[in-house]
C-alpha atoms as a PDB file:
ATOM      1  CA  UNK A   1     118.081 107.640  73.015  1.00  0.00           C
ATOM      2  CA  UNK A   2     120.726 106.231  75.012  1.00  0.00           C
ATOM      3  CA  UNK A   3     122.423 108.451  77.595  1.00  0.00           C
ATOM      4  CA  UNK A   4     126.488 108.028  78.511  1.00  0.00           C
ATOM      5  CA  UNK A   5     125.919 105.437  81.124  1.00  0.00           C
ATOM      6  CA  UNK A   6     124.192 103.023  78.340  1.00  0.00           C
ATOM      7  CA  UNK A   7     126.258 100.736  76.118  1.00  0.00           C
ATOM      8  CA  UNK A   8     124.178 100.315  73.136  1.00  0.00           C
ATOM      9  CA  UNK A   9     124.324  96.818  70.854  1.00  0.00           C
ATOM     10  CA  UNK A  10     124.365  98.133  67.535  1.00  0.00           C
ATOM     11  CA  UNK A  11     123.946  95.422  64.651  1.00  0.00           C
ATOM     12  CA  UNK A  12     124.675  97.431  61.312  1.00  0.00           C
ATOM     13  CA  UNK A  13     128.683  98.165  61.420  1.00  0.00           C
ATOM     14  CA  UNK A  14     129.244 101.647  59.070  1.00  0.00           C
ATOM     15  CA  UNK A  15     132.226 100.883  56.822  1.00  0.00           C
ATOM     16  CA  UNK A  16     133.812 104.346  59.257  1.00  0.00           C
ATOM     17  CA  UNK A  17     133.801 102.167  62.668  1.00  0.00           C
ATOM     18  CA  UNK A  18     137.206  99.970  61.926  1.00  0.00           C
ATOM     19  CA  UNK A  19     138.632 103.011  61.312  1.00  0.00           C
ATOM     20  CA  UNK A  20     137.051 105.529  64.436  1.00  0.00           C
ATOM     21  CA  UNK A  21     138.608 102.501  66.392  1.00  0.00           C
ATOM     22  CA  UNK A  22     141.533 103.091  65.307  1.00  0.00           C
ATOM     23  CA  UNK A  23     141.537 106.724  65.540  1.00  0.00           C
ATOM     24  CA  UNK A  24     140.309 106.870  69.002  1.00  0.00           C
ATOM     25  CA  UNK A  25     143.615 105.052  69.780  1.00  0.00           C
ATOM     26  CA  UNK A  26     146.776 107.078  71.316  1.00  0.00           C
ATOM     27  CA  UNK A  27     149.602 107.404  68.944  1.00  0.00           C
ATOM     28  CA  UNK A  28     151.697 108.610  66.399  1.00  0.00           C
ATOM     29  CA  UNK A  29     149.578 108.322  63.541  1.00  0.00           C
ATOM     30  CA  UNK A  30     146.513 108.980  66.088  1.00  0.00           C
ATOM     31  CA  UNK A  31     145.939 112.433  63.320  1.00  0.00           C
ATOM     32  CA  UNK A  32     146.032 110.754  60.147  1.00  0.00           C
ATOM     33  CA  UNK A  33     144.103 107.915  61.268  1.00  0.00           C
ATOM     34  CA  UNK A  34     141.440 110.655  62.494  1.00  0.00           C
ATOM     35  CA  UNK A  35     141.641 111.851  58.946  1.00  0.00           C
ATOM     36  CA  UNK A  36     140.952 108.884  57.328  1.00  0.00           C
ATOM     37  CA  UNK A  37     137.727 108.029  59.677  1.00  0.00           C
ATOM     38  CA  UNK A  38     136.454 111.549  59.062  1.00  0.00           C
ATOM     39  CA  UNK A  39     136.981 111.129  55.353  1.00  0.00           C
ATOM     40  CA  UNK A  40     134.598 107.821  55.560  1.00  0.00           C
ATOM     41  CA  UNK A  41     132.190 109.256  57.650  1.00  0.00           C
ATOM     42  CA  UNK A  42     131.877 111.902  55.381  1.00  0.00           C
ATOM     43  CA  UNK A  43     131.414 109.520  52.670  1.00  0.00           C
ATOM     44  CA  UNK A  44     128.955 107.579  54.076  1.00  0.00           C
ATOM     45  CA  UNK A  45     127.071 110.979  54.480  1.00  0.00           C
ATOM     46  CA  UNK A  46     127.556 112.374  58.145  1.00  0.00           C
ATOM     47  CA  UNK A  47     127.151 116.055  59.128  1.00  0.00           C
ATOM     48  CA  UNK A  48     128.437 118.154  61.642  1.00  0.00           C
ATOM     49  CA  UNK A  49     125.360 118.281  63.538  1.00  0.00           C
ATOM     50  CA  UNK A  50     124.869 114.561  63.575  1.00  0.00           C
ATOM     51  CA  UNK A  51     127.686 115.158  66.596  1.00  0.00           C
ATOM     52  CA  UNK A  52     125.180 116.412  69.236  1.00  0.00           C
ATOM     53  CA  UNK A  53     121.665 114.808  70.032  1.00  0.00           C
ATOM     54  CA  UNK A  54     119.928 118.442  70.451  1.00  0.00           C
ATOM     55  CA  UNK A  55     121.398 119.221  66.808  1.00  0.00           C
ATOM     56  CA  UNK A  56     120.202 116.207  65.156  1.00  0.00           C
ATOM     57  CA  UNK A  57     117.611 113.973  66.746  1.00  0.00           C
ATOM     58  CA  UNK A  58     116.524 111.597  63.363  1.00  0.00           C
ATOM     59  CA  UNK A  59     117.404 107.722  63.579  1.00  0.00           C
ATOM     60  CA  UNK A  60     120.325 108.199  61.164  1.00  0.00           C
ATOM     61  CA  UNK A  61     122.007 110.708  63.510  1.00  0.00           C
ATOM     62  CA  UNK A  62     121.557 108.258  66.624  1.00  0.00           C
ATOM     63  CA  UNK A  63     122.993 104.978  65.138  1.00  0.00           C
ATOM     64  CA  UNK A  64     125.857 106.988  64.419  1.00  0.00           C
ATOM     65  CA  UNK A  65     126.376 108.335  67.494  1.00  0.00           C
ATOM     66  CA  UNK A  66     125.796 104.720  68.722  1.00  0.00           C
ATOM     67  CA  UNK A  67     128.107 103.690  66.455  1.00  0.00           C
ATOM     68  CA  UNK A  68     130.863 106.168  67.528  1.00  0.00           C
ATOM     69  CA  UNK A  69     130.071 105.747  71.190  1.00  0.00           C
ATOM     70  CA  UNK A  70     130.780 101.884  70.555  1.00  0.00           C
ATOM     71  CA  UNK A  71     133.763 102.310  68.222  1.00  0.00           C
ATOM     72  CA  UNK A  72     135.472 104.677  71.159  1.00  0.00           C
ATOM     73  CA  UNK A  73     134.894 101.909  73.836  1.00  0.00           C
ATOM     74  CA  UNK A  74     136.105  99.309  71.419  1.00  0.00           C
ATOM     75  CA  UNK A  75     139.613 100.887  71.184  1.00  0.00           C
ATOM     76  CA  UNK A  76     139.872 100.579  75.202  1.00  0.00           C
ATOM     77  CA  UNK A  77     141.567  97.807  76.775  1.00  0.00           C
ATOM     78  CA  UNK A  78     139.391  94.899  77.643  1.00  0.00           C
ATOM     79  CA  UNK A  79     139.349  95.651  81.256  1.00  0.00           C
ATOM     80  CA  UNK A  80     137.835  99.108  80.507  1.00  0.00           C
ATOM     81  CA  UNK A  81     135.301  97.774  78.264  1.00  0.00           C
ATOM     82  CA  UNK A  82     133.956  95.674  80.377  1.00  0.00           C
ATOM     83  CA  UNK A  83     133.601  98.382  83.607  1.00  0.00           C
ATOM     84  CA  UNK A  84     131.328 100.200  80.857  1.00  0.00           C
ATOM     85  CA  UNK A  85     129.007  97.807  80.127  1.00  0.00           C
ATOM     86  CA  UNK A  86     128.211  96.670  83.964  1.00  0.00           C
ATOM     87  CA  UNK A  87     125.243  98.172  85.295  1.00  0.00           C
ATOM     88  CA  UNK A  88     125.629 101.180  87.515  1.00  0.00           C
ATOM     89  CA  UNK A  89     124.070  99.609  90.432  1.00  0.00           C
ATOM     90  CA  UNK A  90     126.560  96.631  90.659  1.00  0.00           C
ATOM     91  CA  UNK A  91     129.609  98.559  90.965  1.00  0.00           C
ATOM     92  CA  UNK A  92     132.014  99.692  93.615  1.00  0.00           C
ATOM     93  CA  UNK A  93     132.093 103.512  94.894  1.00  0.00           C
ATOM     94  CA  UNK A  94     135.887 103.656  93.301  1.00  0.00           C
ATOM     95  CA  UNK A  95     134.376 101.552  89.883  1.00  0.00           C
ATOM     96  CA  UNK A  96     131.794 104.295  89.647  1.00  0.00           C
ATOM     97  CA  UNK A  97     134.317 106.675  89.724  1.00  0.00           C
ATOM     98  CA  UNK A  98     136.506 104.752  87.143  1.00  0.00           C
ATOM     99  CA  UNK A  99     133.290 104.451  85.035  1.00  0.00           C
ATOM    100  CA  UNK A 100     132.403 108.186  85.391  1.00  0.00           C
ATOM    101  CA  UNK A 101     135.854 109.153  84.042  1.00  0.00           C
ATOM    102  CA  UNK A 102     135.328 106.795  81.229  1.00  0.00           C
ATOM    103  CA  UNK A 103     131.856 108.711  80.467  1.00  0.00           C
ATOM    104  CA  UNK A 104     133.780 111.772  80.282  1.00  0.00           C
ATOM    105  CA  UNK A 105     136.538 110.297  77.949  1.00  0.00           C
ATOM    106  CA  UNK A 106     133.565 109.166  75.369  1.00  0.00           C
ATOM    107  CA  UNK A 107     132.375 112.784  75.520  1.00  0.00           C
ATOM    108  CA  UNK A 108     135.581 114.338  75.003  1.00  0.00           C
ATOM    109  CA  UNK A 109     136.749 111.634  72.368  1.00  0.00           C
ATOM    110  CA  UNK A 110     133.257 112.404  70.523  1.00  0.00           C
ATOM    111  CA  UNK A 111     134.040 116.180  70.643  1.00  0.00           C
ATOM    112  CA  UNK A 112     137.622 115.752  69.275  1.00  0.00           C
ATOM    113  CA  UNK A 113     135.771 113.750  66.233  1.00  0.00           C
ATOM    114  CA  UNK A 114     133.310 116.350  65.925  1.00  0.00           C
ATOM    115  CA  UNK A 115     136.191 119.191  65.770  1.00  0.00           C
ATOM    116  CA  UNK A 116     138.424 117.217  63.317  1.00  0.00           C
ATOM    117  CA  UNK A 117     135.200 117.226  61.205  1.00  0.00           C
ATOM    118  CA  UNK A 118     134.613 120.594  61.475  1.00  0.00           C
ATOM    119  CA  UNK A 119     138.616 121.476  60.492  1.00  0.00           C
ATOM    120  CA  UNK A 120     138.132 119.161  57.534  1.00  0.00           C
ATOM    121  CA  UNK A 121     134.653 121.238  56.249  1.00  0.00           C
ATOM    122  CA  UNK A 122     135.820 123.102  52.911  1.00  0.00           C
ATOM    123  CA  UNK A 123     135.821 127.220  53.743  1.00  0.00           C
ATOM    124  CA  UNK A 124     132.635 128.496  51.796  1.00  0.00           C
ATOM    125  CA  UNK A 125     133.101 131.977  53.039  1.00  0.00           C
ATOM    126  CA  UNK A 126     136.273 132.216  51.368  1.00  0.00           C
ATOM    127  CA  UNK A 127     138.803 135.194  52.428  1.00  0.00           C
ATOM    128  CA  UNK A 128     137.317 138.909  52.856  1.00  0.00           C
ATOM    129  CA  UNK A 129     138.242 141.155  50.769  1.00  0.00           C
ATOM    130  CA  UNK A 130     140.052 144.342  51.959  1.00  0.00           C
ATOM    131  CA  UNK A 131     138.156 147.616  52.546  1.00  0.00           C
ATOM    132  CA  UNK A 132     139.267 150.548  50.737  1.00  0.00           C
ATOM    133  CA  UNK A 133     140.140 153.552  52.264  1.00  0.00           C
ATOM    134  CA  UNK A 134     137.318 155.604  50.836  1.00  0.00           C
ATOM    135  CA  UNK A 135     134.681 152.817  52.388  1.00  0.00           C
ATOM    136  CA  UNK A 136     136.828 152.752  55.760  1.00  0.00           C
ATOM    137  CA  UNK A 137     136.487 156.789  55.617  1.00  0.00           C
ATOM    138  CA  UNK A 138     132.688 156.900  54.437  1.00  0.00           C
ATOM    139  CA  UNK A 139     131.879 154.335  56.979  1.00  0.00           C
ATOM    140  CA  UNK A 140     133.413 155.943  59.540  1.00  0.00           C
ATOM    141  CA  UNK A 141     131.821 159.665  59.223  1.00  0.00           C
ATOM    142  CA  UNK A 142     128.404 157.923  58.950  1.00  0.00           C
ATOM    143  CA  UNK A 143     128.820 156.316  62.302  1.00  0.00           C
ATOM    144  CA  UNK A 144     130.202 159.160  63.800  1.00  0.00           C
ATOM    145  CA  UNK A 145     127.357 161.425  62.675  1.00  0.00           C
ATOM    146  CA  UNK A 146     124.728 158.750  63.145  1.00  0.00           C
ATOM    147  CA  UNK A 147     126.258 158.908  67.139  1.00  0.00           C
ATOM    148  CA  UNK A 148     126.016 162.862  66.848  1.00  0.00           C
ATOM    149  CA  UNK A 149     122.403 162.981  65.741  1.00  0.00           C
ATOM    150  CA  UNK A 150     121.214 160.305  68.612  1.00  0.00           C
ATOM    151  CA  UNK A 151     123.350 161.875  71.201  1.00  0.00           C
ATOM    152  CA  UNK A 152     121.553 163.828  74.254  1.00  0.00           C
ATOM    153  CA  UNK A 153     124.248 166.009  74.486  1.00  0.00           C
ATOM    154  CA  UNK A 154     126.611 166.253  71.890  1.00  0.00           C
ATOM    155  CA  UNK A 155     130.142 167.543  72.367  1.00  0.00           C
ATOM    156  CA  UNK A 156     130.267 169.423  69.255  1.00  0.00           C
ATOM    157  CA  UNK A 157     130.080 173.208  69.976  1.00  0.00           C
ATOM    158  CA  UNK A 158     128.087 173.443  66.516  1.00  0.00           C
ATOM    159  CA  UNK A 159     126.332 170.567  65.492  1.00  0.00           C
ATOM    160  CA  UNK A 160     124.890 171.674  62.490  1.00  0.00           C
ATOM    161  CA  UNK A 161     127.877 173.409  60.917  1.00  0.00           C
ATOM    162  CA  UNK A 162     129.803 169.486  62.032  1.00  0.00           C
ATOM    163  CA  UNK A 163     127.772 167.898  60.153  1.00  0.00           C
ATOM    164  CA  UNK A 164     127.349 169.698  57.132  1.00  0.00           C
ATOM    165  CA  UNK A 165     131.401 169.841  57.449  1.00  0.00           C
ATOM    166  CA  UNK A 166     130.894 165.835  57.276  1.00  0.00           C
ATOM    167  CA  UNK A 167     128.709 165.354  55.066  1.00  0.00           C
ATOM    168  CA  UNK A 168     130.900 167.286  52.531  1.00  0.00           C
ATOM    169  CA  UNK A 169     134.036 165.133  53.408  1.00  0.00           C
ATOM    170  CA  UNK A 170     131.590 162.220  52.230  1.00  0.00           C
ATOM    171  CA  UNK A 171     130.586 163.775  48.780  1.00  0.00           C
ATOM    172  CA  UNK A 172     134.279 164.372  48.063  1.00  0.00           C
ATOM    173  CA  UNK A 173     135.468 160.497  49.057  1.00  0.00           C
ATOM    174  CA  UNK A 174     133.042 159.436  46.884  1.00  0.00           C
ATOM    175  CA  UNK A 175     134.532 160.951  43.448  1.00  0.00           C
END
């Protein structure tokens, strides 16, 4: 597994990579173009975890993060590209600086992929429903007498008349 220092030579191109290119360029259309490069990942049948190394670790999920590494560094001028791919030993003190801020713009260009994925993820939870007022009542006497019973010292002058009291209120919000 390559770490962020590493340019990788990948030799399969994913029909997505034209188009992460393009996203990972600043813009106007810099959203819709992120759109349309999550839509093709998608198709090509990426997940979210493929994002992260300690999520995903099989050979599918490293290509494309290979492939998304390279296709961020591909949208950089050609001056930038080539700081990347020098080796870390052969570069000035203010290079390795240059290069480390570049590492850090790969990570956070990754993470804004990642995120627009996760935004474009259909809602399978779907909206909850409201609770009623008898469940927000019932709910709310059982917790309070749950916290009655387990208290050390409660502050009720007479527990057991409270929560026979309570209990009541329960059988009647339940007809």
């Amino acid at each position: 597994m390559p770490t962020n220092n590493e340019v990788v030579e990948v030799n399969e191109v994913p029909e997505w990579k034209p188009l992460a290119i393009k996203a990972s360029k600043a813009g106007d259309n810099a959203k819709k173009a992120m759109d349309i490069a999550i839509d093709a990942m998608k198709a090509e049948g990426v997940t979210l975890n493929m994002f992260r190394a300690n999520e995903d670790k099989s050979d599918k999920a490293v290509k494309f993060r290979n492939h998304l590494k390279a296709a961020i560094i591909e949208s950089w001028p050609k001056s930038k590209q080539d700081l990347v791919k020098l080796p870390p030993g052969s570069l000035s003190p203010s290079q390795k600086l240059e290069r480390g801020d570049q590492q850090r713009q790969i990570s956070s260009r990754i993470k804004d992929f990642r995120n627009s994925f996760e935004r474009r993820m259909p809602n399978n939870k779907g909206p909850k429903p409201p609770s009623t007022d008898k469940k927000f009542v019932y709910t709310r006497i059982d917790q309070m007498l749950n916290r009655l019973r387990n208290a050390e010292e409660p502050r009720v002058k007479d527990l057991e008349k409270f929560i026979e009291l309570m209990e009541e209120a329960k059988k009647l919000m339940l007809n």
